[in-house]
C-alpha atoms as a PDB file:
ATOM      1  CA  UNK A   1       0.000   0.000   0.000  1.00  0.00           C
ATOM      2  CA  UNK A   2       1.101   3.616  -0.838  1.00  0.00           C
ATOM      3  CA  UNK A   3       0.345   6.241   2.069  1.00  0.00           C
ATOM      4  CA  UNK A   4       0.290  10.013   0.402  1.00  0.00           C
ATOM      5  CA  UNK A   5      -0.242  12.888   2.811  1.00  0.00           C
ATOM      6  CA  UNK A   6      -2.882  15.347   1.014  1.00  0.00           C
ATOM      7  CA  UNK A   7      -2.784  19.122   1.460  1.00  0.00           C
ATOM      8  CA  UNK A   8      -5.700  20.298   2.820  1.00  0.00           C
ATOM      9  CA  UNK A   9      -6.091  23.729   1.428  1.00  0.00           C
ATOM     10  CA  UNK A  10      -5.432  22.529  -2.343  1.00  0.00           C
ATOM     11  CA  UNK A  11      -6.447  18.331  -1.996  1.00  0.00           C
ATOM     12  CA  UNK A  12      -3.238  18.101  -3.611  1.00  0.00           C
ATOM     13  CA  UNK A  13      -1.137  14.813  -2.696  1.00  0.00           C
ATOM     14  CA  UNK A  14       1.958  15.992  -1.970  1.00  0.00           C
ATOM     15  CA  UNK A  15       4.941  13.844  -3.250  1.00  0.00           C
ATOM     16  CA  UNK A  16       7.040  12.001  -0.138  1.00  0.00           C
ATOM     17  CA  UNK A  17       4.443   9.519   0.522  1.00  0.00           C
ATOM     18  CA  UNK A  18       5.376   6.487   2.046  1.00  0.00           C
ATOM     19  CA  UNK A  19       4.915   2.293   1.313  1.00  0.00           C
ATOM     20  CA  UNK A  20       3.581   0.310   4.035  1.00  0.00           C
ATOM     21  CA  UNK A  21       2.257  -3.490   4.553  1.00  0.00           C
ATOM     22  CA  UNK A  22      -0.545  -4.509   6.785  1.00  0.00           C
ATOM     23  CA  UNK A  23      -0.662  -8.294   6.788  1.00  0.00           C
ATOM     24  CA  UNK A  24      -4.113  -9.467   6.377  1.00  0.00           C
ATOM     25  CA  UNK A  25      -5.825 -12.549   8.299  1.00  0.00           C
ATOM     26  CA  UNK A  26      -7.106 -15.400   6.218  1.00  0.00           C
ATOM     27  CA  UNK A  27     -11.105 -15.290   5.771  1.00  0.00           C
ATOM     28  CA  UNK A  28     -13.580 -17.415   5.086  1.00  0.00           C
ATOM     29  CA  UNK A  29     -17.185 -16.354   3.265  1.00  0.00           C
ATOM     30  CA  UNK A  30     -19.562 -19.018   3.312  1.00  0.00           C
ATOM     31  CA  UNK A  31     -23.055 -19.376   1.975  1.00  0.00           C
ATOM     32  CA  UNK A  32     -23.959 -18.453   5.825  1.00  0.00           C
ATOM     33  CA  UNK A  33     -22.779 -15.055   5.442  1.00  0.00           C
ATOM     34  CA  UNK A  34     -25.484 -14.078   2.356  1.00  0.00           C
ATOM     35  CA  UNK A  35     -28.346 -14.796   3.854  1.00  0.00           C
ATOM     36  CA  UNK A  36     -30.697 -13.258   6.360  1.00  0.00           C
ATOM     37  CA  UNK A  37     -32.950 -15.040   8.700  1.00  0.00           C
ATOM     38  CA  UNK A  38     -36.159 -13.246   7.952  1.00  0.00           C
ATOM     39  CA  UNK A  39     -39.478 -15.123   9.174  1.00  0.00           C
ATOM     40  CA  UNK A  40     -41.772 -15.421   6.455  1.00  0.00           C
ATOM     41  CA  UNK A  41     -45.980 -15.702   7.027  1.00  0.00           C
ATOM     42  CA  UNK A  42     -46.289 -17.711   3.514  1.00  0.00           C
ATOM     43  CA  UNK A  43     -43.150 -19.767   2.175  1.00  0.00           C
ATOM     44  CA  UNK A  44     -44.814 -21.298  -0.200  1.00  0.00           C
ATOM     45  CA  UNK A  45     -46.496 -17.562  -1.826  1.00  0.00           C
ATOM     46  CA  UNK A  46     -43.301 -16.528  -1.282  1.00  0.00           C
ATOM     47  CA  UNK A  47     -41.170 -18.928  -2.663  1.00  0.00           C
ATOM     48  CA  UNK A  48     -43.242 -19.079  -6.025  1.00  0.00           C
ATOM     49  CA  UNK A  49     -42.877 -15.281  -6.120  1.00  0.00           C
ATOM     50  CA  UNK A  50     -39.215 -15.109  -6.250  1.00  0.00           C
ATOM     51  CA  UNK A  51     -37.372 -14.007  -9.335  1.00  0.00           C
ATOM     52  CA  UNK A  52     -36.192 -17.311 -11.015  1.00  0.00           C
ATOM     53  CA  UNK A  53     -32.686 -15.654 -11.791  1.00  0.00           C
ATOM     54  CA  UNK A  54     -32.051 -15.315  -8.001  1.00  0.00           C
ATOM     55  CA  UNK A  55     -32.216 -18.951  -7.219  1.00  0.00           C
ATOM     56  CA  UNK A  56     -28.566 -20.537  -6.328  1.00  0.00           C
ATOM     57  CA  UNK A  57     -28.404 -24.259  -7.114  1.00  0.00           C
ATOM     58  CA  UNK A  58     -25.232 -26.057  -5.180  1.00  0.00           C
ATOM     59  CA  UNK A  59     -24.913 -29.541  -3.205  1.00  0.00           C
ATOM     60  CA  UNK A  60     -24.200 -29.389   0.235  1.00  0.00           C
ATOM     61  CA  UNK A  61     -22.638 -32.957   1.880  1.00  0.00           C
ATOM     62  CA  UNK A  62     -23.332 -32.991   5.942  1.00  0.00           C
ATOM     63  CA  UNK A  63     -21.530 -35.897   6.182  1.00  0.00           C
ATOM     64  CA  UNK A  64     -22.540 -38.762   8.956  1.00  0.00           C
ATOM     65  CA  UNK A  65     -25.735 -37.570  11.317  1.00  0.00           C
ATOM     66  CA  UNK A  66     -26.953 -38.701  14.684  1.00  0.00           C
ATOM     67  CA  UNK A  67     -30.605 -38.156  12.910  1.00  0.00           C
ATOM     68  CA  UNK A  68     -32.714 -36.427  11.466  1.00  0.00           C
ATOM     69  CA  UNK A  69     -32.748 -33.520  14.080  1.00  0.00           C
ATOM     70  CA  UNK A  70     -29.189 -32.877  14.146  1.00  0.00           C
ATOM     71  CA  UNK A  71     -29.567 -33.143  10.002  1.00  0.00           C
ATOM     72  CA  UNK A  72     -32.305 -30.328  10.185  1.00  0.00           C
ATOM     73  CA  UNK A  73     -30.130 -28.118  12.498  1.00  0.00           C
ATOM     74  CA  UNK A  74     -26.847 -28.567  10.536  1.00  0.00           C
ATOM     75  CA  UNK A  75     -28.447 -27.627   7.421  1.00  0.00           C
ATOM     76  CA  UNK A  76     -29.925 -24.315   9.319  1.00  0.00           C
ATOM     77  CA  UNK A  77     -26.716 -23.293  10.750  1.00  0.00           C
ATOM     78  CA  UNK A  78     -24.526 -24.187   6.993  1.00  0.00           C
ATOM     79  CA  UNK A  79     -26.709 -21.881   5.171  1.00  0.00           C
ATOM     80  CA  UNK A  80     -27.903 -19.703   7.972  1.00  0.00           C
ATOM     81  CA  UNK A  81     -31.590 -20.180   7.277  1.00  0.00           C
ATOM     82  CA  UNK A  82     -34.482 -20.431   9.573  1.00  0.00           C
ATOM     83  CA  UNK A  83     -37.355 -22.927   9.042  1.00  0.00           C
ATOM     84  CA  UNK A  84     -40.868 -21.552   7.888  1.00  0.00           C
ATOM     85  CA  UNK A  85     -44.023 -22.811   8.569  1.00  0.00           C
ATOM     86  CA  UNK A  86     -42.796 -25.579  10.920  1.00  0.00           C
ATOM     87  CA  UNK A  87     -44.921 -28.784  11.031  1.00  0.00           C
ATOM     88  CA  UNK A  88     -45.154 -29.801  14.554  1.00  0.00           C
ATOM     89  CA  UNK A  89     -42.918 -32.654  14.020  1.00  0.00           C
ATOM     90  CA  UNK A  90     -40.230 -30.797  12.755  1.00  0.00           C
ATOM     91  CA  UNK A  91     -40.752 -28.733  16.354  1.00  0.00           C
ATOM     92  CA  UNK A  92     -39.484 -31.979  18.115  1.00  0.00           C
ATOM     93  CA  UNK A  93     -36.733 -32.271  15.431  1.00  0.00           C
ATOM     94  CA  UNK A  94     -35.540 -28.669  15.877  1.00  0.00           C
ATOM     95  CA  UNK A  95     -34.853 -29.413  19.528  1.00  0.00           C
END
């Protein structure tokens, strides 16, 4: 990175500036981090109202599960979603 003092009367950079580096920590984005967890009164009305070019397709292993509860809860906390219209089965599952 280049550090250039600026004159604040004329916004001017002025010519001595300096080179620095600022070591950055590895990161890690996953699907998690673009989504909200927004409740929603009617999935289905909603989900047949979305825009067909903002659906993401992708496969998703979770690898070896207790059950089906820990399943459910593993795929809410990957993506970072939160379940609509819950059955009261899936209640128990959830937990």
């Amino acid at each position: 990175m280049h550090i250039d003092q600026v004159d604040p009367t004329s916004g001017e950079a002025e010519d001595d500036g300096v080179e620095d580096e600022y070591q950055l920590e590895d990161l890690e984005v996953v699907a998690a981090d673009y989504i909200l967890k927004v409740g929603v009164s009617n999935f289905r009305n909603a989900w047949e109202s979305m825009d067909p070019d903002s659906e993401r397709v992708d496969e998703y292993g979770l690898g070896p599960r207790e059950g089906l509860s820990e399943a459910v809860n593993t795929v809410i906390t990957l993506l970072g979603m939160q379940p609509c219209e819950v059955c009261q089965r899936c209640q128990l599952w959830l937990r």
